[in-house]
C-alpha atoms as a PDB file:
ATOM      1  CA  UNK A   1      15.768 -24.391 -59.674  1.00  0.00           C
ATOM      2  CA  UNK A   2      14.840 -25.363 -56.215  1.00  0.00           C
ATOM      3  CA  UNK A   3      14.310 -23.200 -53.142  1.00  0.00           C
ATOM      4  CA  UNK A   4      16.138 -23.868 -49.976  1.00  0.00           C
ATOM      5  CA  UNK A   5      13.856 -25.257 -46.921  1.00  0.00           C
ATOM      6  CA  UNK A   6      12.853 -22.217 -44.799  1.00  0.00           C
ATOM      7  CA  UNK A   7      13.767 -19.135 -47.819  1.00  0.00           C
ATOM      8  CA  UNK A   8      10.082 -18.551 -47.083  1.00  0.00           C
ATOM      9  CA  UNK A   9      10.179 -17.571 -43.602  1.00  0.00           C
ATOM     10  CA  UNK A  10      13.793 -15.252 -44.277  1.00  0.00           C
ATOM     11  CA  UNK A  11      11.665 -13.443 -47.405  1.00  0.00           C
ATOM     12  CA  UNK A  12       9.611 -12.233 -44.548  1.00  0.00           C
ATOM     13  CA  UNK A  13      12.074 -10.530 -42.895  1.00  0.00           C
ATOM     14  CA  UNK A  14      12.987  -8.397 -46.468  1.00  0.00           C
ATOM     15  CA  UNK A  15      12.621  -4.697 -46.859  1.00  0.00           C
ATOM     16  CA  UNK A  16      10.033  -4.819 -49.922  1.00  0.00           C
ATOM     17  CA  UNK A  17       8.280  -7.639 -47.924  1.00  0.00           C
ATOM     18  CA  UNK A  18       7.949  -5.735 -44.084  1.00  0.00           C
ATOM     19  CA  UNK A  19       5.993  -2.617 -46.091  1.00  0.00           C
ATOM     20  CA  UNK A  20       3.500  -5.063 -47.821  1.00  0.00           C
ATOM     21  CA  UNK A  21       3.241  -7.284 -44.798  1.00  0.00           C
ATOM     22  CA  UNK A  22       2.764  -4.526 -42.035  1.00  0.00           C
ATOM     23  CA  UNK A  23      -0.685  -3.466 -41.225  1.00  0.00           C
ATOM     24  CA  UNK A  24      -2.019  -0.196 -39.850  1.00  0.00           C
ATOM     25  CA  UNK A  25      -2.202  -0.867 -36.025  1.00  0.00           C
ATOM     26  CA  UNK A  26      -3.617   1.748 -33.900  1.00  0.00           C
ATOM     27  CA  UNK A  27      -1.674   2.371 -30.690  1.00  0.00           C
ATOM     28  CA  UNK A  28      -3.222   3.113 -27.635  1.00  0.00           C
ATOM     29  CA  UNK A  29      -3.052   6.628 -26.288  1.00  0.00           C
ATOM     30  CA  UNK A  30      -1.137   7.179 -23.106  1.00  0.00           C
ATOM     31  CA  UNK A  31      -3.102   6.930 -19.641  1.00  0.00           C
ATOM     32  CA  UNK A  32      -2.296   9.139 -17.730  1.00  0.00           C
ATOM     33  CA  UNK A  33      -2.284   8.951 -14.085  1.00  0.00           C
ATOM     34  CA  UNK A  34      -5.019  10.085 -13.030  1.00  0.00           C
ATOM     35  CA  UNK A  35      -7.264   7.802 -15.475  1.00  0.00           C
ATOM     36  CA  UNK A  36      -5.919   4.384 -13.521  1.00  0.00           C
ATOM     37  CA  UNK A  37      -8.062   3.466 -10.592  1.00  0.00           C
ATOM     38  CA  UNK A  38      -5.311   2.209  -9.054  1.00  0.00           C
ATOM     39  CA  UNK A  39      -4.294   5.596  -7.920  1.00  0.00           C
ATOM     40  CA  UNK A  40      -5.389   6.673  -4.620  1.00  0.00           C
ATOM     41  CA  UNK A  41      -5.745  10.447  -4.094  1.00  0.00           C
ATOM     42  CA  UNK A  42      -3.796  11.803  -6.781  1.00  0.00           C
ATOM     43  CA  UNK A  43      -3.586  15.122  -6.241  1.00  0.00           C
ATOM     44  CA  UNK A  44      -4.576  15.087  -2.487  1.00  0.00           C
ATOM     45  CA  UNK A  45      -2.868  16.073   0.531  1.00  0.00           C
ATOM     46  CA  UNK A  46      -2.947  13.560   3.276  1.00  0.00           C
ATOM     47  CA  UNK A  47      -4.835  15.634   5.595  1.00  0.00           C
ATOM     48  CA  UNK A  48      -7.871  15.323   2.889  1.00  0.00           C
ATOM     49  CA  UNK A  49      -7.832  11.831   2.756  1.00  0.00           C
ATOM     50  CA  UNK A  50      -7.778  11.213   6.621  1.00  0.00           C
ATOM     51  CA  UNK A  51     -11.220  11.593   7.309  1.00  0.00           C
ATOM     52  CA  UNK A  52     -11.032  10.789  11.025  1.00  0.00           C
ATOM     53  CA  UNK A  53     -11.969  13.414  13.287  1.00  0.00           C
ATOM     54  CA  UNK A  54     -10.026  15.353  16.169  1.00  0.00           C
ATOM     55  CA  UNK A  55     -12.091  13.610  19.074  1.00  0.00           C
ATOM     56  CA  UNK A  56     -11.638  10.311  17.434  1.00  0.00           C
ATOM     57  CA  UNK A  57      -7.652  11.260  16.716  1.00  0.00           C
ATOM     58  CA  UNK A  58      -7.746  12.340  20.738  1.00  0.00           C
ATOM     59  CA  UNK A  59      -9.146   9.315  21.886  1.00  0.00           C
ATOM     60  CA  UNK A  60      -6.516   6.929  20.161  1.00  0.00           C
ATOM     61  CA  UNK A  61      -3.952   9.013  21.073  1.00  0.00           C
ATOM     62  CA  UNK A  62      -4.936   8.982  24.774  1.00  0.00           C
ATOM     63  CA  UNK A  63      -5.579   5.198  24.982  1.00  0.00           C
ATOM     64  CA  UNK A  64      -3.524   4.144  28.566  1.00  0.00           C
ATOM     65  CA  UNK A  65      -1.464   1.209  28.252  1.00  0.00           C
ATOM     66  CA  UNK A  66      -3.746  -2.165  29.282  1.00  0.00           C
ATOM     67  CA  UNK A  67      -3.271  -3.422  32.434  1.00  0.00           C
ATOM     68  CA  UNK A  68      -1.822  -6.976  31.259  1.00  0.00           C
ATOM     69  CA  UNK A  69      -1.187  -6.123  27.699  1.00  0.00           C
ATOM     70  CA  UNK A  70       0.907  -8.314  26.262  1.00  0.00           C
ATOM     71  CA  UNK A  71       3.910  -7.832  23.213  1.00  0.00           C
ATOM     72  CA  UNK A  72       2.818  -9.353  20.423  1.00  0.00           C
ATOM     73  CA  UNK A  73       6.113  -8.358  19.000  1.00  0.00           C
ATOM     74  CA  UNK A  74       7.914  -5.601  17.068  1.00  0.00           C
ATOM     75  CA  UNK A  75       7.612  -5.110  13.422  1.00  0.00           C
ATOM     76  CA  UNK A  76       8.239  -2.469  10.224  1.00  0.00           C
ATOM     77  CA  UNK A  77       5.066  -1.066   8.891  1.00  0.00           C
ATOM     78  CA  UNK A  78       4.376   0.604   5.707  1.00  0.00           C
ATOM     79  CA  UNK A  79       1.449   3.456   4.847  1.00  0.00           C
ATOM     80  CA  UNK A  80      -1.907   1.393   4.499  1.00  0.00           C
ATOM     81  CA  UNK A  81      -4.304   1.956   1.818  1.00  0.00           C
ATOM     82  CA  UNK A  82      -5.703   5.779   2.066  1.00  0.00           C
ATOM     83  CA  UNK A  83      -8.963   4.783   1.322  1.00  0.00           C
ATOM     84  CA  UNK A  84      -9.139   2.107   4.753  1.00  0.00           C
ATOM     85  CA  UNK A  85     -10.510   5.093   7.450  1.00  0.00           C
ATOM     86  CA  UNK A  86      -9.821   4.851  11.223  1.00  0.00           C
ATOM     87  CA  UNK A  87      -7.032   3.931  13.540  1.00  0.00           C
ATOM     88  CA  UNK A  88      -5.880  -0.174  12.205  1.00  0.00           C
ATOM     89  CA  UNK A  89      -2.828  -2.319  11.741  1.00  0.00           C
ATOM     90  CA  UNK A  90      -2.526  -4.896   9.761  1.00  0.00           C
ATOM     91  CA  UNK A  91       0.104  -7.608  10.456  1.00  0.00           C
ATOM     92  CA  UNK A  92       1.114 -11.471  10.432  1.00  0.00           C
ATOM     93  CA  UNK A  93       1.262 -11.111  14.237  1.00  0.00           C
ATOM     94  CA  UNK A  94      -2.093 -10.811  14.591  1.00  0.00           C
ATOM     95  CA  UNK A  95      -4.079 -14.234  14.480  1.00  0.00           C
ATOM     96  CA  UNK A  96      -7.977 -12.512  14.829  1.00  0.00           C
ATOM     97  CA  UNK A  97      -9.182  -8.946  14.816  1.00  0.00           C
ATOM     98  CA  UNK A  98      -9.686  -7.137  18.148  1.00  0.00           C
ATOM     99  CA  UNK A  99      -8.040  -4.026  20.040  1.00  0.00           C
ATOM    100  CA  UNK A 100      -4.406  -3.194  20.593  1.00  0.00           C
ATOM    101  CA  UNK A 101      -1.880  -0.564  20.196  1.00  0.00           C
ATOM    102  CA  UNK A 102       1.169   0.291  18.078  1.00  0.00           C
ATOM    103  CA  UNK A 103       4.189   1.886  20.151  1.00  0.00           C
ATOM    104  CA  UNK A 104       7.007   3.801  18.373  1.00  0.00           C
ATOM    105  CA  UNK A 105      10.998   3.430  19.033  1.00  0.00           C
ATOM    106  CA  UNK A 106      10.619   7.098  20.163  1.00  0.00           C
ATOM    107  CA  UNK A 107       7.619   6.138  22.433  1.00  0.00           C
ATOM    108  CA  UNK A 108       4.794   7.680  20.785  1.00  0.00           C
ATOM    109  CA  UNK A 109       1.194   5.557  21.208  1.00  0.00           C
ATOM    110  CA  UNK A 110      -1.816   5.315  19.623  1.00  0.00           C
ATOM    111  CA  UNK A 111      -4.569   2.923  19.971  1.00  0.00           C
ATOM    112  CA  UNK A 112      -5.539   0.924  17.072  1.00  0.00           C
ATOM    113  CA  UNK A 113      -7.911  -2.240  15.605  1.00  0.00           C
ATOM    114  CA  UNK A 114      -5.732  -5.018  15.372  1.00  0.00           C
ATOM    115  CA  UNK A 115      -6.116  -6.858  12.046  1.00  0.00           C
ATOM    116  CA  UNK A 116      -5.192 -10.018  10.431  1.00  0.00           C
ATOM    117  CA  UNK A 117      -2.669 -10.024   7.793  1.00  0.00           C
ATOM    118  CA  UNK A 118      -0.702 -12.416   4.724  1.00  0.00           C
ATOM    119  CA  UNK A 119       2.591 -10.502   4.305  1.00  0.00           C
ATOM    120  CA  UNK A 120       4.162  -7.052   5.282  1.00  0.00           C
ATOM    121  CA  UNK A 121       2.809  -4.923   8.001  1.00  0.00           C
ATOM    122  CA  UNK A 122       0.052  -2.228   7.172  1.00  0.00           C
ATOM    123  CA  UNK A 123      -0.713   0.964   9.139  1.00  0.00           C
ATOM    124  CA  UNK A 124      -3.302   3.066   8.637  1.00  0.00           C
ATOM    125  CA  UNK A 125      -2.962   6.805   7.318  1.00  0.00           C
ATOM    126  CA  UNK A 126      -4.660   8.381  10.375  1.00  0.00           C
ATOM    127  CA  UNK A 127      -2.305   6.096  12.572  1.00  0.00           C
ATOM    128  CA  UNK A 128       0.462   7.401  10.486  1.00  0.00           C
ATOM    129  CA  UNK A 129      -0.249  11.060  11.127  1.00  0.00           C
ATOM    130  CA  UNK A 130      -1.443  10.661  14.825  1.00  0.00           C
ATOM    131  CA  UNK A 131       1.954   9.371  15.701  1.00  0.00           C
ATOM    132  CA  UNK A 132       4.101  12.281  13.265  1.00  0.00           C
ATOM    133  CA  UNK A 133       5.321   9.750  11.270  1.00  0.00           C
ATOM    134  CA  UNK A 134       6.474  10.681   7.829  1.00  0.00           C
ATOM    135  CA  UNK A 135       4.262   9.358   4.947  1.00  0.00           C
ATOM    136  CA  UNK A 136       7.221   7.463   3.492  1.00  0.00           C
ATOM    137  CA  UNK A 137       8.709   6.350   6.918  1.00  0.00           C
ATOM    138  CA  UNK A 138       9.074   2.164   7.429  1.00  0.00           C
ATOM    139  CA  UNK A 139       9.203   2.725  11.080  1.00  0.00           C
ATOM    140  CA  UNK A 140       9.207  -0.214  13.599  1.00  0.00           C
ATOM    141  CA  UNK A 141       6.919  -0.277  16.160  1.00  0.00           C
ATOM    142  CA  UNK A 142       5.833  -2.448  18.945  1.00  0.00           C
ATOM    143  CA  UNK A 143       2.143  -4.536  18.667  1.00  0.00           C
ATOM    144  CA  UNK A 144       0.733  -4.823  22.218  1.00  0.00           C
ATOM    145  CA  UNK A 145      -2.735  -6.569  22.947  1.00  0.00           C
ATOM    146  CA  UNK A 146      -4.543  -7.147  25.734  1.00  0.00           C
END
């Protein structure tokens, strides 16, 4: 008697077969969240990861508007990375690093380092809490430089 092409492969696939065929695999434990380096702060409060000072926190908040500043338009920024101190923004409207500011709908100010960016807008953390914005906000804001 003759086999039919490809009975091999389906006697793989039978009950008595899978036990002989299946070897003892370890699996990999959980990681848990706080063993990823991805994760910024876990476990800390905003306030502990801002690391800017109240002068420096007064100062961007008190920056005057520039005589001549100019709109580089409006757009909707996300939280930057925690771990990028200072006042910055990061944005597509922004062709090479210098000074600027970020304006809110509600017409809060701060002053901030203007930098280059690929693809959504970025605001820092200290930015975020100088101007009472809520960590998870997407708030539009105006980019003026000078």
């Amino acid at each position: 008697m003759t086999a039919a092409p490809g009975c091999a492969v389906l006697d793989k696939f039978s009950p008595s077969s899978a036990r002989q065929a299946a070897p003892e695999t370890a699996v990999a434990p959980p990681v848990a969240a706080t063993d990823n380096p991805m994760v910024l702060g876990a476990g800390r409060s905003a306030a502990a990861l801002d690391q800017t000072t109240a002068a420096e926190k007064a100062e961007a908040l008190a920056a005057p508007a520039a005589a001549g500043e100019r709109v580089l338009g409006k757009v909707a920024v996300s939280l930057g990375s925690p771990v990028e101190q200072g006042f910055w923004l990061r944005s597509p409207l922004v062709a090479a690093p210098g000074k600027g500011r970020v304006e809110t709908a509600g017409g809060q100010s701060v002053a901030v380092d203007l930098l280059p960016g690929a693809s959504g807008a970025q605001l820092s953390l200290a930015a975020y809490r100088a101007l009472g914005l809520s960590l998870t906000d997407l708030p539009e804001v105006t980019v003026y430089a000078p």
